[in-house]
C-alpha atoms as a PDB file:
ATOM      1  CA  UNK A   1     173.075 106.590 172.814  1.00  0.00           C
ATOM      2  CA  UNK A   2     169.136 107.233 172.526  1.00  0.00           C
ATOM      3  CA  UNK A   3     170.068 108.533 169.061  1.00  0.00           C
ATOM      4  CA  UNK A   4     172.154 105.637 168.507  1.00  0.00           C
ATOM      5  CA  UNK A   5     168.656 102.961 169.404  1.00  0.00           C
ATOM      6  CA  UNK A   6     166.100 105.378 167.316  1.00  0.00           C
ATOM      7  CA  UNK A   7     167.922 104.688 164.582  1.00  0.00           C
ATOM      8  CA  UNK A   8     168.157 101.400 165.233  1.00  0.00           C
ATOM      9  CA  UNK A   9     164.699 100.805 165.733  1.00  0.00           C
ATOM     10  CA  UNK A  10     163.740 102.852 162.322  1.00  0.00           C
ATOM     11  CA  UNK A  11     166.260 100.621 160.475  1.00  0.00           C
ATOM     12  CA  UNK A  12     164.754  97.725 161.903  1.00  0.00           C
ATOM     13  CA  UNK A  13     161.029  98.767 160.824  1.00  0.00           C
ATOM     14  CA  UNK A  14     161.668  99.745 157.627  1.00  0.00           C
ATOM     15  CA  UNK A  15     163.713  96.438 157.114  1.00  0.00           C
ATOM     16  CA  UNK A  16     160.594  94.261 157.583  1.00  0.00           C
ATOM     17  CA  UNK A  17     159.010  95.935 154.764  1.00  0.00           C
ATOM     18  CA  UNK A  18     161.722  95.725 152.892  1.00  0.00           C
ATOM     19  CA  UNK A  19     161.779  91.877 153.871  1.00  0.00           C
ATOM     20  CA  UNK A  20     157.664  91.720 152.251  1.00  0.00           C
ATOM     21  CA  UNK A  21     159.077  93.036 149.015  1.00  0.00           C
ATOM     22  CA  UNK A  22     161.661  90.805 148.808  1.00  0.00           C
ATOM     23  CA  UNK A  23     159.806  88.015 149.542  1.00  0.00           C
ATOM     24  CA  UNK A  24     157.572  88.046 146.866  1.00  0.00           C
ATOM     25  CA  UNK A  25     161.422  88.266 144.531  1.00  0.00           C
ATOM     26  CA  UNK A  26     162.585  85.019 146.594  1.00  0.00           C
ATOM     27  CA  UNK A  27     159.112  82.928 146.477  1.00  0.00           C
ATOM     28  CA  UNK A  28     159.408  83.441 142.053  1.00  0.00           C
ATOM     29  CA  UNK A  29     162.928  82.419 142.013  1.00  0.00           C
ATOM     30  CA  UNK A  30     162.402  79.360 144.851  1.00  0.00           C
ATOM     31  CA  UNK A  31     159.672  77.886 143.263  1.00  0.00           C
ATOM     32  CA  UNK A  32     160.789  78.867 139.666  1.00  0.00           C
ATOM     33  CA  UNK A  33     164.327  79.786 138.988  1.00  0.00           C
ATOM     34  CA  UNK A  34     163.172  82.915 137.202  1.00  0.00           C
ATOM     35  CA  UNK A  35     164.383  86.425 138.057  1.00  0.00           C
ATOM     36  CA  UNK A  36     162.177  88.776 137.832  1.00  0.00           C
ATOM     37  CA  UNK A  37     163.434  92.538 137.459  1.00  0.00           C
ATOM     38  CA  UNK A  38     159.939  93.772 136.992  1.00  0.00           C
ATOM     39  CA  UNK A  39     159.233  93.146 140.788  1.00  0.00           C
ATOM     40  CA  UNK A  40     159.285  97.227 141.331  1.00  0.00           C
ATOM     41  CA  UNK A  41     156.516  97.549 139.066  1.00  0.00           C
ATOM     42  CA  UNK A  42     154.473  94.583 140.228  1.00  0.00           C
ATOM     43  CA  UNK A  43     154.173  96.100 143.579  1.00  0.00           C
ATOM     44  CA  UNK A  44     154.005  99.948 142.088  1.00  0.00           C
ATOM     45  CA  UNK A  45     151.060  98.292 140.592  1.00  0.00           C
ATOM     46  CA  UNK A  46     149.596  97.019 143.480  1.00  0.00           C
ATOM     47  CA  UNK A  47     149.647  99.920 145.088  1.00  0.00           C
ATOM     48  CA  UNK A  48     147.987 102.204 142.448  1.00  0.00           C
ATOM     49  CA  UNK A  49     145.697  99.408 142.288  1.00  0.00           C
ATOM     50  CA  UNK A  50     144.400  99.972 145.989  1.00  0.00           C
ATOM     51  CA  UNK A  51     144.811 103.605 145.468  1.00  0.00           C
ATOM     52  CA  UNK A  52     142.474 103.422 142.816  1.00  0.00           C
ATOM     53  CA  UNK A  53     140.069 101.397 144.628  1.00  0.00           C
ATOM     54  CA  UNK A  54     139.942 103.922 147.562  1.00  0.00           C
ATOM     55  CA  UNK A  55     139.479 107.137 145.341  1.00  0.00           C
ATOM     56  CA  UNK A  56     138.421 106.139 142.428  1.00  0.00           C
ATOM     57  CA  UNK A  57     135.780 103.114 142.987  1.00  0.00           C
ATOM     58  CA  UNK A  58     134.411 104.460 146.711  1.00  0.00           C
ATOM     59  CA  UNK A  59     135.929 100.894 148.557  1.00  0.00           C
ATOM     60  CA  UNK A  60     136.626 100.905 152.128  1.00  0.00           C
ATOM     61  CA  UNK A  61     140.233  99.695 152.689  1.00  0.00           C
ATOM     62  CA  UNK A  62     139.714  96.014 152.877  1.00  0.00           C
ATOM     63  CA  UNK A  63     137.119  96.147 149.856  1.00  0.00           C
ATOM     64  CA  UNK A  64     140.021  97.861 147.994  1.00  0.00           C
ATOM     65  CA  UNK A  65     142.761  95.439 149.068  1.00  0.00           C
ATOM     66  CA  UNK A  66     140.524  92.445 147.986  1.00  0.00           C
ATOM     67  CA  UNK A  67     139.912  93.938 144.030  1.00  0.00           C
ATOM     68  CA  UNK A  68     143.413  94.891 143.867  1.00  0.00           C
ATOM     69  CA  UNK A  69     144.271  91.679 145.067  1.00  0.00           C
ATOM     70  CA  UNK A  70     142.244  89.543 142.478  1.00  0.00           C
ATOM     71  CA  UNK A  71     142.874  91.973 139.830  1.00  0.00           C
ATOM     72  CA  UNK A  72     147.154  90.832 140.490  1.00  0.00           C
ATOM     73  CA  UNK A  73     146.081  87.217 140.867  1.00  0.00           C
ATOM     74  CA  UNK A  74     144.662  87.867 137.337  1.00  0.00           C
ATOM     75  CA  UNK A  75     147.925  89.858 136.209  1.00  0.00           C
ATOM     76  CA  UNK A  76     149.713  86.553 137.353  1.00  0.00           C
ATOM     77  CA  UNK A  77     148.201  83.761 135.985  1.00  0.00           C
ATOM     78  CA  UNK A  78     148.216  85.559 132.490  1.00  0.00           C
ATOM     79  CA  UNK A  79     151.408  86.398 132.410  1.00  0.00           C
ATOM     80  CA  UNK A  80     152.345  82.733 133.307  1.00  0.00           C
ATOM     81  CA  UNK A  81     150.354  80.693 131.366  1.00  0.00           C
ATOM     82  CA  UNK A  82     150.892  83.636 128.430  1.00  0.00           C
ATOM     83  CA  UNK A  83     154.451  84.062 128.140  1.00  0.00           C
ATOM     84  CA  UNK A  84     156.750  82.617 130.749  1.00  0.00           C
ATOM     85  CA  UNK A  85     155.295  78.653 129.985  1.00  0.00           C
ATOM     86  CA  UNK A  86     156.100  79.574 125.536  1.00  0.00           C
ATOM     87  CA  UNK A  87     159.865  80.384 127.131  1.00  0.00           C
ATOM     88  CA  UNK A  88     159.708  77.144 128.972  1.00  0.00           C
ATOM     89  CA  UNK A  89     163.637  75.897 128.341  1.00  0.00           C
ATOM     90  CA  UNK A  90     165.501  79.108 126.595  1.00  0.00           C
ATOM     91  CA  UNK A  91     168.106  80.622 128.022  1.00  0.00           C
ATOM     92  CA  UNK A  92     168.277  82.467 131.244  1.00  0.00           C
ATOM     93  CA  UNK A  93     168.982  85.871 129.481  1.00  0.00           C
ATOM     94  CA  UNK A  94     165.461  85.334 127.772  1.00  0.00           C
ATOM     95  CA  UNK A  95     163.754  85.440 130.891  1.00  0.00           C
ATOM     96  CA  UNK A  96     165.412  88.406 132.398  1.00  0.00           C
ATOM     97  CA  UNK A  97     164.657  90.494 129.103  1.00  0.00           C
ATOM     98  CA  UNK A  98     161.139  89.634 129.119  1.00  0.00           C
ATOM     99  CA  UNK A  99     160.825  90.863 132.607  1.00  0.00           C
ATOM    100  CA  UNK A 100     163.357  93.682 132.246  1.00  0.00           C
ATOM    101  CA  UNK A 101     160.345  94.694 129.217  1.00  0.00           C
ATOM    102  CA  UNK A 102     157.536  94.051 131.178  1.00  0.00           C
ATOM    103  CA  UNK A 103     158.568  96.471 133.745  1.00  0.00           C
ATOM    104  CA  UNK A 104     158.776  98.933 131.319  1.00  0.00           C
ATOM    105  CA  UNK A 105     155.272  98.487 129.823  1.00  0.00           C
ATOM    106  CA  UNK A 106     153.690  98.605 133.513  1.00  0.00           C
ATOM    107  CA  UNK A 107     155.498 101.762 133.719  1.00  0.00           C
ATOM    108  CA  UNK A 108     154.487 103.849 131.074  1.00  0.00           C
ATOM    109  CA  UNK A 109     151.056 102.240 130.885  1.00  0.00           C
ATOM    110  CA  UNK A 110     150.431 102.838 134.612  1.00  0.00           C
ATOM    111  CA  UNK A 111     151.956 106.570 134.249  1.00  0.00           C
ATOM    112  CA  UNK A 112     148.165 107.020 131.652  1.00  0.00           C
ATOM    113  CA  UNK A 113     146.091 105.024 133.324  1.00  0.00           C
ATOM    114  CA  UNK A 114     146.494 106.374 136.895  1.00  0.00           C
ATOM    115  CA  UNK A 115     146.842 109.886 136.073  1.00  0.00           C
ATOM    116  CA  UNK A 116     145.301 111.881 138.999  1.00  0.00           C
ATOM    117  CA  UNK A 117     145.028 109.052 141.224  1.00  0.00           C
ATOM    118  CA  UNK A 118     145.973 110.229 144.741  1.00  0.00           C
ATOM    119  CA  UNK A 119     149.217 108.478 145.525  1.00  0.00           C
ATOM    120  CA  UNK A 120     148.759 108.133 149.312  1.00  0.00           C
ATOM    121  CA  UNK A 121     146.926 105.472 150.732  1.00  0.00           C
ATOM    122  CA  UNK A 122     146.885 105.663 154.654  1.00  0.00           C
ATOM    123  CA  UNK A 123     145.904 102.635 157.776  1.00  0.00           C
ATOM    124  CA  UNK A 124     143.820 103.607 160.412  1.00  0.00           C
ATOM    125  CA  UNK A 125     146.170 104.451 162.959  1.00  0.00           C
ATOM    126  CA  UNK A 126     146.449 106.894 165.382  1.00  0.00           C
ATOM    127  CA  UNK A 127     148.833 109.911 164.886  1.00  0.00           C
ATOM    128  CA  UNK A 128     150.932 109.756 167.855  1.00  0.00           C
ATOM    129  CA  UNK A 129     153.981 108.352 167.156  1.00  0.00           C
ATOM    130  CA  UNK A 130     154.669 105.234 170.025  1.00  0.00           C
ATOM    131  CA  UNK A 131     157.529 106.137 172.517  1.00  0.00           C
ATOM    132  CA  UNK A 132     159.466 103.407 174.440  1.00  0.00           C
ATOM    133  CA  UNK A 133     161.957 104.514 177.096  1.00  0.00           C
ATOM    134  CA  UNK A 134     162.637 107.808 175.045  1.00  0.00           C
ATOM    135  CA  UNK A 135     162.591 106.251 171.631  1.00  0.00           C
ATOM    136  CA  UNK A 136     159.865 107.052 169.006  1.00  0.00           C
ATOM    137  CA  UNK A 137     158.278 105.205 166.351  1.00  0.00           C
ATOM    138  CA  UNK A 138     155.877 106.085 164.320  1.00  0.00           C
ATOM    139  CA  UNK A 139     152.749 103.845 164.587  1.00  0.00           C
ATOM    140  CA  UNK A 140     152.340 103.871 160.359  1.00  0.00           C
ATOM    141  CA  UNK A 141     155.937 101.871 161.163  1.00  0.00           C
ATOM    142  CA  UNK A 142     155.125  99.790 163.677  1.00  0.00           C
ATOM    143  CA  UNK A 143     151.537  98.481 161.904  1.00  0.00           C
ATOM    144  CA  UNK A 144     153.639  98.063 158.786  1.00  0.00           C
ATOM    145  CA  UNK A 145     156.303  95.893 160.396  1.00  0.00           C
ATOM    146  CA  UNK A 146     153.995  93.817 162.217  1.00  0.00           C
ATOM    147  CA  UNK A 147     152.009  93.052 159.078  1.00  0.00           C
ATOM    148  CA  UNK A 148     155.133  92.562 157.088  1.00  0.00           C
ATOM    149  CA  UNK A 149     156.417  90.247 159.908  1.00  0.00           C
ATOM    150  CA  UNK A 150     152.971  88.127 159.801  1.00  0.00           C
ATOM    151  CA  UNK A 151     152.780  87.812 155.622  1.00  0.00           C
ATOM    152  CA  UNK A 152     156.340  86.535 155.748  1.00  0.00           C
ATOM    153  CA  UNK A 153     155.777  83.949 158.785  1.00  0.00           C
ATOM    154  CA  UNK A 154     152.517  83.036 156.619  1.00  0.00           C
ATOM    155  CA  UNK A 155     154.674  82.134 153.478  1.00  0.00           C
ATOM    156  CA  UNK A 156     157.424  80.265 155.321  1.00  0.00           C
ATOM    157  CA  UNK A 157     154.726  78.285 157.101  1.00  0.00           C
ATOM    158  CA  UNK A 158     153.121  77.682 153.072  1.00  0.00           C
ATOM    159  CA  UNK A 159     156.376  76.378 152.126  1.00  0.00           C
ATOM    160  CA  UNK A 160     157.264  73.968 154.780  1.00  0.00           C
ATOM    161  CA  UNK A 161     154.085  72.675 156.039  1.00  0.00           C
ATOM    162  CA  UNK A 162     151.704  72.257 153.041  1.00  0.00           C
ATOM    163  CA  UNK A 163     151.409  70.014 149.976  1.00  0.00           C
ATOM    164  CA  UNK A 164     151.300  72.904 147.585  1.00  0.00           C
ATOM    165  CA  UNK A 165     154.319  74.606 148.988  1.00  0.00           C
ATOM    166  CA  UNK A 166     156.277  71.305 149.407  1.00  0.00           C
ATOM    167  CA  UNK A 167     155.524  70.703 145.744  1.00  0.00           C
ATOM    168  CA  UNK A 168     156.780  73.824 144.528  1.00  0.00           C
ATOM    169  CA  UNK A 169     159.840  73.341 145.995  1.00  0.00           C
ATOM    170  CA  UNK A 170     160.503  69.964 144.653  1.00  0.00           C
ATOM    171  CA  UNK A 171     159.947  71.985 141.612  1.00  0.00           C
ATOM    172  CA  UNK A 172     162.605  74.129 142.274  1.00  0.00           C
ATOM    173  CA  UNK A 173     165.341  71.068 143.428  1.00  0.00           C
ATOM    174  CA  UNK A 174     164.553  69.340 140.204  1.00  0.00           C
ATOM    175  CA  UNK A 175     161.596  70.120 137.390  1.00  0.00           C
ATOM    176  CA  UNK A 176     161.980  66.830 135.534  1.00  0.00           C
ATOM    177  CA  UNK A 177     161.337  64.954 138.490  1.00  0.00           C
ATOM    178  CA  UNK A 178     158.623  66.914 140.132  1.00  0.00           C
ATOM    179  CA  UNK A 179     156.716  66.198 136.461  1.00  0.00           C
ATOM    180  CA  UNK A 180     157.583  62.456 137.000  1.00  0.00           C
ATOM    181  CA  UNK A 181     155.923  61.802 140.127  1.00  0.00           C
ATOM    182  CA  UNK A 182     152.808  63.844 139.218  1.00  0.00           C
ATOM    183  CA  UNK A 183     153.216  67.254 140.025  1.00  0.00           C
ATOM    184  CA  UNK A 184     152.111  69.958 137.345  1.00  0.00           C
ATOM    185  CA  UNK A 185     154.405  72.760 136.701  1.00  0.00           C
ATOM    186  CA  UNK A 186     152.353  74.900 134.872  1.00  0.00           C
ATOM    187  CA  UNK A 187     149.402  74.609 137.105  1.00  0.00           C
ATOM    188  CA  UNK A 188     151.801  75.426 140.389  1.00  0.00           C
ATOM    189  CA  UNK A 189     153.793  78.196 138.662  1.00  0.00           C
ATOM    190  CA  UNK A 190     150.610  80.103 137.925  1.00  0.00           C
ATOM    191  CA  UNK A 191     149.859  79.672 141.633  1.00  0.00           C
ATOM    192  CA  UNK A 192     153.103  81.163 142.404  1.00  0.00           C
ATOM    193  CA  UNK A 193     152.831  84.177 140.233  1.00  0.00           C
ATOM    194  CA  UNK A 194     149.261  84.886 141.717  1.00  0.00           C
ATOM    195  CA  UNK A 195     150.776  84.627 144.600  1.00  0.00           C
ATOM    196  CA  UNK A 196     153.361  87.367 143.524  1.00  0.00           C
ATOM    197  CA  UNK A 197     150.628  89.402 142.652  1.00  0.00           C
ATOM    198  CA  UNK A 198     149.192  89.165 146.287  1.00  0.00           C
ATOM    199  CA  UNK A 199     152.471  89.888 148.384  1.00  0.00           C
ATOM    200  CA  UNK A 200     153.039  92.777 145.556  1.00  0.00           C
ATOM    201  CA  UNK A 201     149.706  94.199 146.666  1.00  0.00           C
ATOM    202  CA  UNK A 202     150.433  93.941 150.436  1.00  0.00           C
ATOM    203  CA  UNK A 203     154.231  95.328 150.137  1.00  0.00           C
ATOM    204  CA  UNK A 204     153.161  98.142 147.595  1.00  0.00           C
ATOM    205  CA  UNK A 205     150.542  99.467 150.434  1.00  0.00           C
ATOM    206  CA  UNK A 206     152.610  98.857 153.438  1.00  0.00           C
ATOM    207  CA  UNK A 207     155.410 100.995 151.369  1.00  0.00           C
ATOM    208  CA  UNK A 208     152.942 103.543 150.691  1.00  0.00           C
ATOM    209  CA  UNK A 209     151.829 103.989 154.220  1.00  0.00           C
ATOM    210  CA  UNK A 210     155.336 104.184 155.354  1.00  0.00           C
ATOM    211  CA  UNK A 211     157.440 105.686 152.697  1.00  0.00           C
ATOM    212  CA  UNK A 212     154.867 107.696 150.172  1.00  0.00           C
ATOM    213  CA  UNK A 213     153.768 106.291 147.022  1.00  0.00           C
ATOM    214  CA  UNK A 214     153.415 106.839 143.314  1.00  0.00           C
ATOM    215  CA  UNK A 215     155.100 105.621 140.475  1.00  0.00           C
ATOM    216  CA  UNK A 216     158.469 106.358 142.245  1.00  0.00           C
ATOM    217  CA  UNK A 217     157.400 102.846 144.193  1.00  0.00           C
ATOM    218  CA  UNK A 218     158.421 100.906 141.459  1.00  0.00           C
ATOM    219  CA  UNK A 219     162.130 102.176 142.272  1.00  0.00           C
ATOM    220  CA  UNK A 220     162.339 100.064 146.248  1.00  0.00           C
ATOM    221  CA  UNK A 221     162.575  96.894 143.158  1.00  0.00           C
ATOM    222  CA  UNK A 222     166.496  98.581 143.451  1.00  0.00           C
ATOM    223  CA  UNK A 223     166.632  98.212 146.923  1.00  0.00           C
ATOM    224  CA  UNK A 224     165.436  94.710 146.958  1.00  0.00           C
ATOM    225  CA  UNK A 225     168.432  93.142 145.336  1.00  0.00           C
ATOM    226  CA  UNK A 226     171.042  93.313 147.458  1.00  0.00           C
ATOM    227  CA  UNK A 227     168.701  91.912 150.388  1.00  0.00           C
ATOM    228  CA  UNK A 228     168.263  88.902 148.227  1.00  0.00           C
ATOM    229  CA  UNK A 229     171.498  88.261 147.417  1.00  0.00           C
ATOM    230  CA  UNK A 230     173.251  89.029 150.984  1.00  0.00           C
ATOM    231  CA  UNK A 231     170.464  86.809 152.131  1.00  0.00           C
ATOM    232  CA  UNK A 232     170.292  84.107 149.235  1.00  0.00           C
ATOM    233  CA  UNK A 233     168.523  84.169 146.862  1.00  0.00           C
ATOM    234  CA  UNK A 234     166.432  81.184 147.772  1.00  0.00           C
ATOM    235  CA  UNK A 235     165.893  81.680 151.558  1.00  0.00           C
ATOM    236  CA  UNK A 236     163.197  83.055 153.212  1.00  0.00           C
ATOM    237  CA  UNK A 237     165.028  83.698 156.576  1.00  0.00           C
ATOM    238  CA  UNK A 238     168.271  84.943 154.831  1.00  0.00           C
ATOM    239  CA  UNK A 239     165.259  87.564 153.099  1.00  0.00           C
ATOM    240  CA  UNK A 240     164.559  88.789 156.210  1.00  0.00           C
ATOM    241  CA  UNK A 241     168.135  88.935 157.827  1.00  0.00           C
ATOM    242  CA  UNK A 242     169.197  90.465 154.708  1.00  0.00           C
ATOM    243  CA  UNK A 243     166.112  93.397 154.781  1.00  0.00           C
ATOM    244  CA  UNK A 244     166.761  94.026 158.526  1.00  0.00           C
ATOM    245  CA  UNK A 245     171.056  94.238 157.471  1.00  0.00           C
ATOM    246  CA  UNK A 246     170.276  96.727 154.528  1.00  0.00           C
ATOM    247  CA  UNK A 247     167.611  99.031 157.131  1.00  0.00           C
ATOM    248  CA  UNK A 248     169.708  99.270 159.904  1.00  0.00           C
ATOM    249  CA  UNK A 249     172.752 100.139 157.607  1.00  0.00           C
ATOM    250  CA  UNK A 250     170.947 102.534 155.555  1.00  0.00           C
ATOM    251  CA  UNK A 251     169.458 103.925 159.469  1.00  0.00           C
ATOM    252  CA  UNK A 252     173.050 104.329 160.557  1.00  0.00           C
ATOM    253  CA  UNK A 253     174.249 105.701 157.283  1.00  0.00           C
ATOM    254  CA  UNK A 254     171.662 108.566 157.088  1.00  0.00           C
ATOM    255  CA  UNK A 255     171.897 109.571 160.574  1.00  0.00           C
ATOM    256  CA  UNK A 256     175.726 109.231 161.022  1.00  0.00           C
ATOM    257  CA  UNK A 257     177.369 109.358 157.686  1.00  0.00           C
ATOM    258  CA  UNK A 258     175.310 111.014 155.321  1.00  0.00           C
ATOM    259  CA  UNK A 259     176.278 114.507 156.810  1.00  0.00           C
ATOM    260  CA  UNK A 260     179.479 114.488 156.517  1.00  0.00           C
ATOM    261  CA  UNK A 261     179.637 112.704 153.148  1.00  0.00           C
ATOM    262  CA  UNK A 262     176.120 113.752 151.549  1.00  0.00           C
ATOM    263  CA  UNK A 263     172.852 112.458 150.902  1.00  0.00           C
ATOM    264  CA  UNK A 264     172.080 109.179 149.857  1.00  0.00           C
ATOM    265  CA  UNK A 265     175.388 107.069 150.718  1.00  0.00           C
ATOM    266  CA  UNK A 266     173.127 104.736 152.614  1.00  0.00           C
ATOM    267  CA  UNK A 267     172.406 102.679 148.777  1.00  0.00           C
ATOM    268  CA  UNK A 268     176.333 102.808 148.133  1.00  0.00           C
ATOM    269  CA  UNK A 269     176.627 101.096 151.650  1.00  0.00           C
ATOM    270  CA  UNK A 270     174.254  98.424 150.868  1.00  0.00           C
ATOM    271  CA  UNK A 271     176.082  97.587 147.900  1.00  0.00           C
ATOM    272  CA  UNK A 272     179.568  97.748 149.597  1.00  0.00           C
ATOM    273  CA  UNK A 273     178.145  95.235 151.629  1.00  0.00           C
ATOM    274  CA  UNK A 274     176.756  93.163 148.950  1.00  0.00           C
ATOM    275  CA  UNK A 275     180.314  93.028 147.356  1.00  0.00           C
ATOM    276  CA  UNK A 276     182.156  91.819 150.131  1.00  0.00           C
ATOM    277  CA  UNK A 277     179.299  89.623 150.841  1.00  0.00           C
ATOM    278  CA  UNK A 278     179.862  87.331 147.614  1.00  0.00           C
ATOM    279  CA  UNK A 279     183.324  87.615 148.516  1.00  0.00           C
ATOM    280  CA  UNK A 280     183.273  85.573 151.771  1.00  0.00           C
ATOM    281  CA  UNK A 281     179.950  83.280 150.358  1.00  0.00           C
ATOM    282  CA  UNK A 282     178.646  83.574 146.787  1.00  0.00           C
ATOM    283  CA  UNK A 283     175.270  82.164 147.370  1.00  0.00           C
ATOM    284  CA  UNK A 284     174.280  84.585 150.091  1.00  0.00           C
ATOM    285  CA  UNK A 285     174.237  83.929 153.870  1.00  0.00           C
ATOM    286  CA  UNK A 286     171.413  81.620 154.003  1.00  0.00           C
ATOM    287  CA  UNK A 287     171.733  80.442 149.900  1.00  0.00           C
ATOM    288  CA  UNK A 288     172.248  77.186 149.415  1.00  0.00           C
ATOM    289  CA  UNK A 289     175.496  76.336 147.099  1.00  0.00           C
ATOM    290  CA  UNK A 290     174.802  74.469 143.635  1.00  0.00           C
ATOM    291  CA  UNK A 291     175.348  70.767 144.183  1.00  0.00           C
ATOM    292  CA  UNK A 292     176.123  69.148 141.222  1.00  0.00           C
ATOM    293  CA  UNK A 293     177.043  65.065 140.725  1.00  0.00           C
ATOM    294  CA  UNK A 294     180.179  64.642 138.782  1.00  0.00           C
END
């Protein structure tokens, strides 16, 4: 039973990171409509990013956080205002081969330019792991979940209780008439791919800490879409119910299944579940079905 709870508990930790990553998928596509399969290599490059700050430049933690952070913001805005506004109105398989590229570039150019950059980036935190009635959990864990936890109540807060967020999703219900009652899209699209490029920052490091880092970051991007699609793709909850389904099951599967079957059965799982997911509800447990007036 105590085996049963640890594993548990590690699912449930490493599902609130998953959650951050995700989030920063969910907050493009709910103010924007636009999928972006580059999202492992936004937050690889966040991470390298603070990496870089840390060994390279001489900044503290927070110093390097900050520079990474503006130097995404920058990443962002430029590649809104650059290329996504000129595809403004083509197709939807435009947009996904644009980002499907992009990701590509980051990769190989990040693979030259961060050549002998440490990959590990660690928290002050004490080494000790935490123990609860019997159960461990290591405190890199436990910091990284809480954080995770926090950015996400943060953004669901942004989108429900400020002008900014409120306008973005009116952009996402229905461009033509955000536009008519004032609202500018380019102006609040940027802000949303800056934001991207903060969140990618934060869930890059908190991966880092937790899970090791690298360029083999850019490959959690795979385990981010079947959260957002259990979830919906448009729900901030249904992110986080979706992370903390997919990191228990992958928990269970590793401890339970995975030696009697093999390694790595945990990411068939999470896909098993996807599928019979949009079985039962296409648009995710928390997505919201397309209305349309006949």
């Amino acid at each position: 039973m105590l085996f049963f709870v640890a594993l548990l508990v590690d699912g449930a930790l490493a599902g609130a990171v998953y959650a951050l990553v995700a989030l920063a998928f969910v907050v493009v596509y709910k103010a924007s409509r636009v999928i972006n399969f580059a999202l492992g290599e936004w937050v690889m490059l966040g991470a390298r990013l603070v990496a870089t700050g840390l060994a390279a430049a001489g900044l503290g933690l927070a110093g390097a956080l900050a520079a990474a952070a503006a130097g995404m913001v920058a990443l962002g805005v430029v590649w809104s205002r650059s290329v996504l506004r000129r595809l403004a109105g083509q197709p939807p398989i435009s947009l996904i081969m644009v980002t499907i590229g992009f990701g590509a570039l980051i990769r190989g150019a990040a693979a030259l330019a961060f050549a002998g950059i440490p990959a590990s980036i660690s928290l002050p935190l004490p080494q000790e792991p935490l123990v609860v009635h019997g159960v461990r959990a290591p405190a890199d864990k436990v910091a990284g979940a809480a954080i995770a936890l926090a950015c996400i109540a943060a953004i669901s807060w942004f989108f429900h209780r400020t002008r900014t967020g409120v306008a973005l999703r009116a952009i996402s219900d229905d461009p033509e008439a955000a536009m008519g009652v004032g609202i500018d899209l380019d102006r609040h699209v940027a802000m949303t791919w800056a934001m991207v490029g903060v969140l990618s920052v934060l869930a890059g490091t908190l991966w880092t800490v937790v899970a090791g880092g690298g360029l083999g970051v850019a490959l959690v991007g795979v385990k981010v879409f079947p959260i957002v699609i259990i979830g919906g793709l448009d729900s901030i909850p249904g992110t986080l119910v979706g992370a903390m389904v997919v990191g228990v099951l992958e928990s269970l599967t590793a401890g339970y299944v995975d030696p009697l079957v093999g390694g790595g059965f945990g990411t068939v799982a999470c896909y098993l579940v996807l599928i019979a997911t949009l079985f039962v509800r296409p648009y995710g447990l928390f997505g919201r079905p397309a209305v349309e007036r006949v």
